[in-house]
C-alpha atoms as a PDB file:
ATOM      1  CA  UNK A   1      83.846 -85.137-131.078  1.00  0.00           C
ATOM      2  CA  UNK A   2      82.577 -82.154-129.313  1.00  0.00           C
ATOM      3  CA  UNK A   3      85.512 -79.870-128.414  1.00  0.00           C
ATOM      4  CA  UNK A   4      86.093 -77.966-125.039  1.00  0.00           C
ATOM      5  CA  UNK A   5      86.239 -74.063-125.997  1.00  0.00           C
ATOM      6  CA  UNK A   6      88.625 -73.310-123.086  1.00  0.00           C
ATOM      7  CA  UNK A   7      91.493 -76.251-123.808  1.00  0.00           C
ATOM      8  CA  UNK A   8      90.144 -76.960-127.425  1.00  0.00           C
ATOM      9  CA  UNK A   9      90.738 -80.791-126.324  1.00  0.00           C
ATOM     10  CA  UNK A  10      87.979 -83.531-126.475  1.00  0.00           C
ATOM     11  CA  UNK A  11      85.105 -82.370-124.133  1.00  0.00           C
ATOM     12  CA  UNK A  12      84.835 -85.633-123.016  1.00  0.00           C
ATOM     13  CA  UNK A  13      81.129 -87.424-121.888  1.00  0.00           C
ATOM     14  CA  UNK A  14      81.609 -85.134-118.456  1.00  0.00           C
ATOM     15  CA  UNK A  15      81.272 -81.608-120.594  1.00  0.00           C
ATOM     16  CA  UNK A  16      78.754 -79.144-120.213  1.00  0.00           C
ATOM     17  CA  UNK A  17      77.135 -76.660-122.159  1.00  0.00           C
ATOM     18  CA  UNK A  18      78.296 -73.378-121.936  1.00  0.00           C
ATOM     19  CA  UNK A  19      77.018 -70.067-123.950  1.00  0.00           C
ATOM     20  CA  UNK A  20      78.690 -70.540-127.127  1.00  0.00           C
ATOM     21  CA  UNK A  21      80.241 -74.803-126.772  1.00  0.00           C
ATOM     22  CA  UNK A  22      80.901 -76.888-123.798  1.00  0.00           C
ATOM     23  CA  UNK A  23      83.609 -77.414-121.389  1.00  0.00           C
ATOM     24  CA  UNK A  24      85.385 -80.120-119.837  1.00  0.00           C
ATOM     25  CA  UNK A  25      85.487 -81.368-116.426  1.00  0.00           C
ATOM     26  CA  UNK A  26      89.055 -80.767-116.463  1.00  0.00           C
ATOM     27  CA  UNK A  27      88.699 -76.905-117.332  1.00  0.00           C
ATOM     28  CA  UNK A  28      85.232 -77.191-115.211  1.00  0.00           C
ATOM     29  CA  UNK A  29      88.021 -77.352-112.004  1.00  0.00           C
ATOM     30  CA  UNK A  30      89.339 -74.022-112.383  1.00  0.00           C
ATOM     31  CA  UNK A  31      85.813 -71.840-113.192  1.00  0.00           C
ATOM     32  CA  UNK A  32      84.244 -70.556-109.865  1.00  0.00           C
ATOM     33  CA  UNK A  33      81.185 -72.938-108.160  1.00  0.00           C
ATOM     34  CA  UNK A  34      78.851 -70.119-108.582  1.00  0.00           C
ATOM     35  CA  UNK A  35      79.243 -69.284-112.460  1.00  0.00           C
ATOM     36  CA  UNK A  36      76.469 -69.883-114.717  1.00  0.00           C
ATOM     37  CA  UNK A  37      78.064 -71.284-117.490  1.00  0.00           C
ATOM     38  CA  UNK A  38      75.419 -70.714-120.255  1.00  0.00           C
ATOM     39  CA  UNK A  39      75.559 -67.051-120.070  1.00  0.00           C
ATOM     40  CA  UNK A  40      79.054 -67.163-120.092  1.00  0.00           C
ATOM     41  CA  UNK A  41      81.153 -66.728-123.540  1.00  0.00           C
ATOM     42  CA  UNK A  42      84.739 -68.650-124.323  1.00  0.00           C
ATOM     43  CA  UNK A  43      86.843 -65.216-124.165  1.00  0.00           C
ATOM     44  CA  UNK A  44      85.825 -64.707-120.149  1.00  0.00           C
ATOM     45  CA  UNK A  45      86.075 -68.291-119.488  1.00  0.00           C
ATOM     46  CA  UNK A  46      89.560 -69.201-121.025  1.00  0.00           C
ATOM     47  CA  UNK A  47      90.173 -65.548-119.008  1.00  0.00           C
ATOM     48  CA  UNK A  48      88.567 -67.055-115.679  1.00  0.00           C
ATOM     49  CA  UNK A  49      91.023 -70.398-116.063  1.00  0.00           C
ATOM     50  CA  UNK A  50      94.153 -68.793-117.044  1.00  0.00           C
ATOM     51  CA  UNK A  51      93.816 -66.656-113.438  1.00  0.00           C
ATOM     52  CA  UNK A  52      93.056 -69.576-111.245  1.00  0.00           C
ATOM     53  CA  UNK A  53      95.816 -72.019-112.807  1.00  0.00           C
ATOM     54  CA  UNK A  54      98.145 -68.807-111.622  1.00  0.00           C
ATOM     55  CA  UNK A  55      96.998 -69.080-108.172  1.00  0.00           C
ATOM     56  CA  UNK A  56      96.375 -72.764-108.197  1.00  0.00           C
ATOM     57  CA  UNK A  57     100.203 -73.063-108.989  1.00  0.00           C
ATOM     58  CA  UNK A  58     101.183 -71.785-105.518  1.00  0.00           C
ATOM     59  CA  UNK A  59      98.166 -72.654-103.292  1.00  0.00           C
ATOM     60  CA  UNK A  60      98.719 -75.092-100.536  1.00  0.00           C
ATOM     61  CA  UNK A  61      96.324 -76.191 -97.900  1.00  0.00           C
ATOM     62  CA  UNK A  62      98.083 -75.435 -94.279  1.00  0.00           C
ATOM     63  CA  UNK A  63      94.630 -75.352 -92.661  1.00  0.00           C
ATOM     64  CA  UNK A  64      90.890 -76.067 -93.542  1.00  0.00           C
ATOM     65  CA  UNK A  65      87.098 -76.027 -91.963  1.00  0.00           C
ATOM     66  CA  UNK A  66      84.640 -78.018 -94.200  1.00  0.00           C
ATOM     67  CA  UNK A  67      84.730 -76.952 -98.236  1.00  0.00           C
ATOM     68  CA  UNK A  68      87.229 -73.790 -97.148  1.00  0.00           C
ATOM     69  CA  UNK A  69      90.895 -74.189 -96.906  1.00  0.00           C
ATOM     70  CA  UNK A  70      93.602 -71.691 -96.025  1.00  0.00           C
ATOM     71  CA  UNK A  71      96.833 -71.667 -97.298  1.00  0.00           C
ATOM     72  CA  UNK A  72      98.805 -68.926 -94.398  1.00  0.00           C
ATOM     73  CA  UNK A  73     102.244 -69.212 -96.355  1.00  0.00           C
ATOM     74  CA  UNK A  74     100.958 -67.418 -99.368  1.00  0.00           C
ATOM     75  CA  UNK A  75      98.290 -65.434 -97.518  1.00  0.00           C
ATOM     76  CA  UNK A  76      95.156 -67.061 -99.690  1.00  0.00           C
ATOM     77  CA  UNK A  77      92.181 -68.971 -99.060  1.00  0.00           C
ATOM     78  CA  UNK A  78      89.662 -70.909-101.382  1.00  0.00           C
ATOM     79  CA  UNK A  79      86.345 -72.854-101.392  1.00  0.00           C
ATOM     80  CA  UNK A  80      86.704 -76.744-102.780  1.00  0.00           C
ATOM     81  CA  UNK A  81      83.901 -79.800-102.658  1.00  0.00           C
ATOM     82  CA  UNK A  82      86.727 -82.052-102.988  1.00  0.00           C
ATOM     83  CA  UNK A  83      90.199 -82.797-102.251  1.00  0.00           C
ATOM     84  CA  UNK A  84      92.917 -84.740-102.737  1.00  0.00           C
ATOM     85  CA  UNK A  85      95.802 -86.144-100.533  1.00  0.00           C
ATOM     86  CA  UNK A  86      94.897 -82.966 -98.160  1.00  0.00           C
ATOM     87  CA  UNK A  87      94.815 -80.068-100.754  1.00  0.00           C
ATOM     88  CA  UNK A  88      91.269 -78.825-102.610  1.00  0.00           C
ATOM     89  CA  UNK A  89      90.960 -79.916-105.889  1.00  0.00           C
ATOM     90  CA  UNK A  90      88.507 -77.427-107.293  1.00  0.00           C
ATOM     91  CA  UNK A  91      90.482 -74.723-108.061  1.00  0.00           C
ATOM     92  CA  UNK A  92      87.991 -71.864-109.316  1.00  0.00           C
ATOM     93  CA  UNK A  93      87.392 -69.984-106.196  1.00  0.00           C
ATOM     94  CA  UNK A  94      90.970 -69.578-105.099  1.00  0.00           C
ATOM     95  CA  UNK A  95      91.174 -65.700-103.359  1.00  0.00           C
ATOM     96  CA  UNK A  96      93.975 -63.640-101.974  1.00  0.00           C
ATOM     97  CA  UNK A  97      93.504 -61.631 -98.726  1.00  0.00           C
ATOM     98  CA  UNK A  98      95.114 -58.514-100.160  1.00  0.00           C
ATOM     99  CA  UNK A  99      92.197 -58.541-102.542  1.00  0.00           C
ATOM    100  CA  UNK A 100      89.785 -58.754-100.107  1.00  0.00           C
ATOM    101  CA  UNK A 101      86.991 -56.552 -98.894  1.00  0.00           C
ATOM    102  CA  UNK A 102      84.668 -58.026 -96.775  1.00  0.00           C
ATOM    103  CA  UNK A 103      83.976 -61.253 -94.914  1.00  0.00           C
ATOM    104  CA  UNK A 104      82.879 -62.786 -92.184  1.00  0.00           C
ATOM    105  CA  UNK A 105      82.291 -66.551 -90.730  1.00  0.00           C
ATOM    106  CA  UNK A 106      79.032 -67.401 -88.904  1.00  0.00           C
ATOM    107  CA  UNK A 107      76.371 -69.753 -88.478  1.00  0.00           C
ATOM    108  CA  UNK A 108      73.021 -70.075 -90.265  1.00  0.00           C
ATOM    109  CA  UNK A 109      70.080 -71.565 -90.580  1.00  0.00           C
ATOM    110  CA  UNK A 110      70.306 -73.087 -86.919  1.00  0.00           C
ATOM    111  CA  UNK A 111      67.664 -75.465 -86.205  1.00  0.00           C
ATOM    112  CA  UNK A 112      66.666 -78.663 -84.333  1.00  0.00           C
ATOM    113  CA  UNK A 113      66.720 -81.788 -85.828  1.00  0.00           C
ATOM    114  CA  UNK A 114      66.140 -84.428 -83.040  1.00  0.00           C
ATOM    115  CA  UNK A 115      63.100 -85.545 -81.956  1.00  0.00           C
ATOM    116  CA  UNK A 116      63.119 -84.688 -78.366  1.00  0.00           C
ATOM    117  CA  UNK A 117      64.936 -81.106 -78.620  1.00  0.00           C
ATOM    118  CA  UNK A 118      68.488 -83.401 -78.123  1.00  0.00           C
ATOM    119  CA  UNK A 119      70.787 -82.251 -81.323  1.00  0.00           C
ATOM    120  CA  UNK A 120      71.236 -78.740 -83.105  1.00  0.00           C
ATOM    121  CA  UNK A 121      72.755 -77.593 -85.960  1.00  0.00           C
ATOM    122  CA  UNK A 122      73.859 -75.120 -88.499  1.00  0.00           C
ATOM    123  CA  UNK A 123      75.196 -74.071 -91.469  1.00  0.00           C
ATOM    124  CA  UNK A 124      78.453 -72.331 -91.255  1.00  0.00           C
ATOM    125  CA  UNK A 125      78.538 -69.783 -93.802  1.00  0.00           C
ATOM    126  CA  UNK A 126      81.194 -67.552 -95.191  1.00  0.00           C
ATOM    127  CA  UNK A 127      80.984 -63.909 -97.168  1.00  0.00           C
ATOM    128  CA  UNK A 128      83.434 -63.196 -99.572  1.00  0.00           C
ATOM    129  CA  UNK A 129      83.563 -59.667-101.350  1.00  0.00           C
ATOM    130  CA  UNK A 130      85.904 -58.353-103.871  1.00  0.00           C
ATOM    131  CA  UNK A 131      86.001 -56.065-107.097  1.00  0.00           C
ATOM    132  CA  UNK A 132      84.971 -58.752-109.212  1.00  0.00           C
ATOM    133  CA  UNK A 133      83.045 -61.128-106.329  1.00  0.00           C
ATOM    134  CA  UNK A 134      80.431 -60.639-103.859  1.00  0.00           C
ATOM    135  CA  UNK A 135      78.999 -64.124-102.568  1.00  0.00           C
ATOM    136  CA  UNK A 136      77.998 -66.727 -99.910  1.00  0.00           C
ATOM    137  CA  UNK A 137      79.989 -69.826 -99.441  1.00  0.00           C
ATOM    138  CA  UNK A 138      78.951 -72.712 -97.176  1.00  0.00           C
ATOM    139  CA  UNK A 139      81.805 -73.959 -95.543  1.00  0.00           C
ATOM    140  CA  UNK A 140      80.119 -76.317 -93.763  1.00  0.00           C
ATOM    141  CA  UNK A 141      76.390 -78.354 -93.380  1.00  0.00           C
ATOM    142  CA  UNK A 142      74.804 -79.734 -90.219  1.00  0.00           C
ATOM    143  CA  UNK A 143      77.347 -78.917 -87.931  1.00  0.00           C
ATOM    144  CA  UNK A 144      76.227 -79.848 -84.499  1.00  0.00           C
ATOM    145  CA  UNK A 145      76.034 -77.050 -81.619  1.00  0.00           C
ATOM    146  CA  UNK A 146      76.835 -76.847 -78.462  1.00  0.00           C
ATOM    147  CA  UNK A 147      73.693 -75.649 -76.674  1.00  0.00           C
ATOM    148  CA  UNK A 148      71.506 -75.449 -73.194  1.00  0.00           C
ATOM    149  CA  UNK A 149      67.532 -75.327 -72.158  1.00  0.00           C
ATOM    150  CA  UNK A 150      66.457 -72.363 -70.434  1.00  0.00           C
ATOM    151  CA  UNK A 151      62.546 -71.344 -69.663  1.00  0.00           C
ATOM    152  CA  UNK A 152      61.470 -73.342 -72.806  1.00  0.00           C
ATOM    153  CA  UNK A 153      64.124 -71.605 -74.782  1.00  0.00           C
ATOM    154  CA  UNK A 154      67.495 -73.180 -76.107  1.00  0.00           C
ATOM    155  CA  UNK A 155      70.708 -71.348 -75.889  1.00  0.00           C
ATOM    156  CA  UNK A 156      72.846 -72.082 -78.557  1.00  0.00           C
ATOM    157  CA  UNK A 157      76.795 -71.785 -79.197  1.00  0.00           C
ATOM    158  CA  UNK A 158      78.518 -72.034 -82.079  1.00  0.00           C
ATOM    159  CA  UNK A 159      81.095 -75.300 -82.766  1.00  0.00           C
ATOM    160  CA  UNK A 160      84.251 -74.805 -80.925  1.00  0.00           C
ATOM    161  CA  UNK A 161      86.277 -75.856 -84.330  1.00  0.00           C
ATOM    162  CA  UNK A 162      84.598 -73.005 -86.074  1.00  0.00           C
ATOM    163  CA  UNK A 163      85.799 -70.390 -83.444  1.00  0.00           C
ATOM    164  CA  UNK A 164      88.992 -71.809 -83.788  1.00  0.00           C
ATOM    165  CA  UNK A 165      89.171 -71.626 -87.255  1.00  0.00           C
ATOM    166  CA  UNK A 166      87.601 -68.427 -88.035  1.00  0.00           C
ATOM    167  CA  UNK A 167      90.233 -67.106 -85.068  1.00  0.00           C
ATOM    168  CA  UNK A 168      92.783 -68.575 -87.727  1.00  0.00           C
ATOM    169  CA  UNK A 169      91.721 -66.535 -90.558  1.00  0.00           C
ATOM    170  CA  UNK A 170      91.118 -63.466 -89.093  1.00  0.00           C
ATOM    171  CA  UNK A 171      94.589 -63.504 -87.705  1.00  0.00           C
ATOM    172  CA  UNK A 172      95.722 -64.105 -91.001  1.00  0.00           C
ATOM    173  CA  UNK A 173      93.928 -61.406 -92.850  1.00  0.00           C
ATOM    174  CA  UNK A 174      95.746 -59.060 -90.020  1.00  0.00           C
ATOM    175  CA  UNK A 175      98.878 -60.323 -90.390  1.00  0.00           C
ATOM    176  CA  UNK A 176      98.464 -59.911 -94.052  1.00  0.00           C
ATOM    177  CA  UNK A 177      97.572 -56.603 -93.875  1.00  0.00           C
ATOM    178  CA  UNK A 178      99.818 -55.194 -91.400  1.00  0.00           C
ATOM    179  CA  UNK A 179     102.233 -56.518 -93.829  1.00  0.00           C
ATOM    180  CA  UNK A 180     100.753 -54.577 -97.121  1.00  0.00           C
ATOM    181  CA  UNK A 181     100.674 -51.004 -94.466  1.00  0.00           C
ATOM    182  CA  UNK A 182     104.249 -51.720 -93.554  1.00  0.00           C
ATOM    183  CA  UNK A 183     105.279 -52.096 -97.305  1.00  0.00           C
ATOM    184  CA  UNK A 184     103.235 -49.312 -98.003  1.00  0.00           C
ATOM    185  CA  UNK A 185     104.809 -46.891 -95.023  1.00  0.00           C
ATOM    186  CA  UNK A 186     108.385 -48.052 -96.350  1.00  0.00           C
ATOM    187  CA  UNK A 187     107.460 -46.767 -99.851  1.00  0.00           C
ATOM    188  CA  UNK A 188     106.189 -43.232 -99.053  1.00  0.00           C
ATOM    189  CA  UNK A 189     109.177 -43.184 -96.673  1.00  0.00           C
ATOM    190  CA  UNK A 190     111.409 -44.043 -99.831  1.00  0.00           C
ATOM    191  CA  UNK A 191     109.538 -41.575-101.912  1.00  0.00           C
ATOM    192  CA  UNK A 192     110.332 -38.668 -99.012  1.00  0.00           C
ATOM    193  CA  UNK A 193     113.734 -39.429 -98.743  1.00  0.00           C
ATOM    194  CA  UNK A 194     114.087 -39.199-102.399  1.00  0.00           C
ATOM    195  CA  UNK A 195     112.532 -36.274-102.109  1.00  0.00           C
ATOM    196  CA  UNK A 196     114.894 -34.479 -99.749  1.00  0.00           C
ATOM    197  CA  UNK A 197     117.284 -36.061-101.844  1.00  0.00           C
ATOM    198  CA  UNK A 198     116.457 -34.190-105.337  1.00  0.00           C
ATOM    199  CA  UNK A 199     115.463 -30.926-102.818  1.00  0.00           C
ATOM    200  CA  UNK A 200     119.278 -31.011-101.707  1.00  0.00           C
ATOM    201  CA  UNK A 201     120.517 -31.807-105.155  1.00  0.00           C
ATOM    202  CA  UNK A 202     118.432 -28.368-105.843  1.00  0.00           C
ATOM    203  CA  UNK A 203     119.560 -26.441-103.080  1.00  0.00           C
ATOM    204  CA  UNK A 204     123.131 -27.380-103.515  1.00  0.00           C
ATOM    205  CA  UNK A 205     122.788 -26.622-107.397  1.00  0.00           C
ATOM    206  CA  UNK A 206     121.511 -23.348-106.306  1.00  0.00           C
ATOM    207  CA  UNK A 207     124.046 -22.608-103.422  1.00  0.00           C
ATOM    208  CA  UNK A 208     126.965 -23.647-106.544  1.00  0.00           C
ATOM    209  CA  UNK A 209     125.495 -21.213-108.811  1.00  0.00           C
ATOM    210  CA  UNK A 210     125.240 -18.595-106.156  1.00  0.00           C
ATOM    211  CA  UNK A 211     128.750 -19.137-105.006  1.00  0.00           C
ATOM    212  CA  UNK A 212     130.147 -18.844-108.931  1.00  0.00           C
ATOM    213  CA  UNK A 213     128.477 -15.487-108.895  1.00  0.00           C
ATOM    214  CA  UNK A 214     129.627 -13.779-105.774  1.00  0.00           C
ATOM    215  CA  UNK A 215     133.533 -15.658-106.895  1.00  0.00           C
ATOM    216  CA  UNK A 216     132.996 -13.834-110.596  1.00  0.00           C
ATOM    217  CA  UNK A 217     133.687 -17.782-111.942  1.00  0.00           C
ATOM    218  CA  UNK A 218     132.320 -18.230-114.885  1.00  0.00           C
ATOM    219  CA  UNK A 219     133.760 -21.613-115.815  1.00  0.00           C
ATOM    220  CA  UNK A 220     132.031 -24.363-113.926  1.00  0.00           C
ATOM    221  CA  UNK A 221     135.048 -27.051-113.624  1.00  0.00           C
ATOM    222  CA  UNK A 222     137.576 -24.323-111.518  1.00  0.00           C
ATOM    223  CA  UNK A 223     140.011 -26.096-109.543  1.00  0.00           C
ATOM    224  CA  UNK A 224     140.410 -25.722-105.931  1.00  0.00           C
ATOM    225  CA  UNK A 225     143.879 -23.667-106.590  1.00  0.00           C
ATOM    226  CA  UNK A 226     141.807 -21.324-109.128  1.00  0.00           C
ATOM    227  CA  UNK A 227     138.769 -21.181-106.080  1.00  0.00           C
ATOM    228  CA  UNK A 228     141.361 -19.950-103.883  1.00  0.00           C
ATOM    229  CA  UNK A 229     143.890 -17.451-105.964  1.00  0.00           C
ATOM    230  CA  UNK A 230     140.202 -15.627-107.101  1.00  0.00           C
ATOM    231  CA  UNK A 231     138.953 -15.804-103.340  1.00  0.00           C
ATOM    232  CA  UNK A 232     142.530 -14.136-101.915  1.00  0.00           C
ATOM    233  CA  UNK A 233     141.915 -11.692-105.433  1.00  0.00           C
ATOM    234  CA  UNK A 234     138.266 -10.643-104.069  1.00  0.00           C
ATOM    235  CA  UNK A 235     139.330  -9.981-100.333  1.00  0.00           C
ATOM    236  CA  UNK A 236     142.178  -7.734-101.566  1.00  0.00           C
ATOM    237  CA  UNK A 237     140.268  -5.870-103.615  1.00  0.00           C
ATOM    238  CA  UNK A 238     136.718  -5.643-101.900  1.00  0.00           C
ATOM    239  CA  UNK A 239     138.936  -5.975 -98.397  1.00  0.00           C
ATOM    240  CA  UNK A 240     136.810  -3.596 -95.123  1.00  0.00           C
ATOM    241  CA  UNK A 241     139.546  -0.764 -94.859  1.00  0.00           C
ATOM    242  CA  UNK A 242     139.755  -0.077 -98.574  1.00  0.00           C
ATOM    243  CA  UNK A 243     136.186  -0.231 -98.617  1.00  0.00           C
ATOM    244  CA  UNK A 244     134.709   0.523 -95.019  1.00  0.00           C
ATOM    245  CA  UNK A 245     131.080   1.145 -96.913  1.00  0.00           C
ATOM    246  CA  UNK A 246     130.780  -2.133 -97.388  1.00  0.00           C
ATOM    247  CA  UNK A 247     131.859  -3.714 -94.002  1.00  0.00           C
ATOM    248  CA  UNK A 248     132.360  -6.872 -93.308  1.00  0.00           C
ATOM    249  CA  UNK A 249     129.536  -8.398 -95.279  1.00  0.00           C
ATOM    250  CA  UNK A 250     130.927  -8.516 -98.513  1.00  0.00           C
ATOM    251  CA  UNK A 251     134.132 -10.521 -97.245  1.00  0.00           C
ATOM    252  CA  UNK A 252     132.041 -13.138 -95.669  1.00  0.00           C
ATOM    253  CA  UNK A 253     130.034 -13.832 -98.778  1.00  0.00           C
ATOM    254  CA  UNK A 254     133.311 -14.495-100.656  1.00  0.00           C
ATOM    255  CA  UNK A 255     134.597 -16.524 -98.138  1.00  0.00           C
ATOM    256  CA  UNK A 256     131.258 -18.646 -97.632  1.00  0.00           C
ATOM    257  CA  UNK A 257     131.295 -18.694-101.951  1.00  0.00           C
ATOM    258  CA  UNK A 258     134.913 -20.413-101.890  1.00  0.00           C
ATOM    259  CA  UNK A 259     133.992 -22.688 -98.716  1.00  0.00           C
ATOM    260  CA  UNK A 260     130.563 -24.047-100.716  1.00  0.00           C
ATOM    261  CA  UNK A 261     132.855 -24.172-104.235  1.00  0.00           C
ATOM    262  CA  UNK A 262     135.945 -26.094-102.081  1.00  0.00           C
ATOM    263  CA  UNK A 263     133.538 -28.835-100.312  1.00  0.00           C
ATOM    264  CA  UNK A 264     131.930 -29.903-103.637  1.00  0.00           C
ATOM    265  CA  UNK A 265     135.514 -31.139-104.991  1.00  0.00           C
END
């Protein structure tokens, strides 16, 4: 019995070789279309699998063009050859947008295929680029165009369901990530307002300390009666007419000192 070095389970007469064993078609469902499997070791495919069944677990198919299929609830999209009651069933290419960084949707190869100039067609393409993937899809073969003659010359448009549908995915990759800058806006504006927060908590430490001084308080848990008796102590001894030198300044420091001191309790 050959062995499957992703599942360890029977590989089954549908394995393949791989770098180092072979793998079943069940595992096969979850490894990307475009992966070479014999230069590929067990480690980085078990590693491959284990991703995609996280994704697969909450993909569903809301909308799809060909081999790609959208799912707008959880803001992913993925490539399958085949499906099943309406949702893909290989699960290897499965992508979020928020991982995303380029892509685009157009026709390729266009080219005549009827005898008499009467039928063209393309391939509808799609780029995907991430940190780990940069590739071409084809969402779709032979897909007829719309098209006129003029001077000898053929003026082609693309299908009206692929306008539709690429229209569809670029509205959710915006929605997406307006939703990712929003998040992001209400974290720095978190971060700032703890900021201010901890630059009050400072300043009011600061103002406490400075208020203790001017009050001659050295213990730190006074209550409002002691604030008070040493603040009515201060202005009779540091009071303006017994000492005119220092004016009126001094008797507004102590009573701005007992104000801060008073509001804290």
């Amino acid at each position: 019995m050959k062995e499957c070095i992703i599942c360890k389970q029977d590989a089954g007469m549908f394995a393949k070789k791989a770098y180092n064993g072979c793998v079943c078609k069940a595992c096969r469902q979850y490894l990307p279309m475009h992966i070479d499997l014999k230069s590929c070791d067990a480690d980085y495919l078990i590693r491959l699998v284990e991703q995609a069944k996280e994704k697969a677990k909450i993909f569903s198919n809301t909308s799809s063009y060909g081999t790609m299929y959208l799912d707008s609830v959880h803001s992913m999209f993925c490539f399958s050859k085949n499906e099943k009651n309406g949702e893909p069933t290989d699960l290897g290419d499965i992508f979020s947008i928020a991982e995303l960084k380029e892509t685009g949707i157009y026709c390729a190869d266009i080219r005549n295929i009827g005898t008499n100039t009467n039928k063209v067609v393309c391939n509808v393409k799609v780029k995907v680029v991430t940190d780990n993937v940069a590739t071409e899809y084809i969402a779709a073969e032979n897909e007829p165009c719309e098209f006129t003659k003029k001077d000898k010359m053929l003026d082609v448009t693309e299908p009206k369901r692929l306008t539709m549908f690429r229209s569809l995915f670029y509205q959710m990759i915006d929605d997406t990530r307006f939703q990712i800058l929003k998040k992001l806006q209400d974290i720095q504006k978190l971060k700032e307002m703890e900021a201010e927060s901890v630059k009050k908590k400072t300043a009011s430490k600061q103002d406490m300390e400075w208020a203790r001084g001017v009050l001659f308080l050295e213990n730190t848990e006074c209550s409002p009666e002691e604030i008070k008796k040493q603040q009515k102590k201060l202005m009779r001894m540091f009071h303006p007419d017994i000492h005119p030198e220092l004016g009126d300044d001094y008797a507004k420091k102590i009573n701005n000192a007992a104000e801060i001191l008073l509001r804290e309790k």
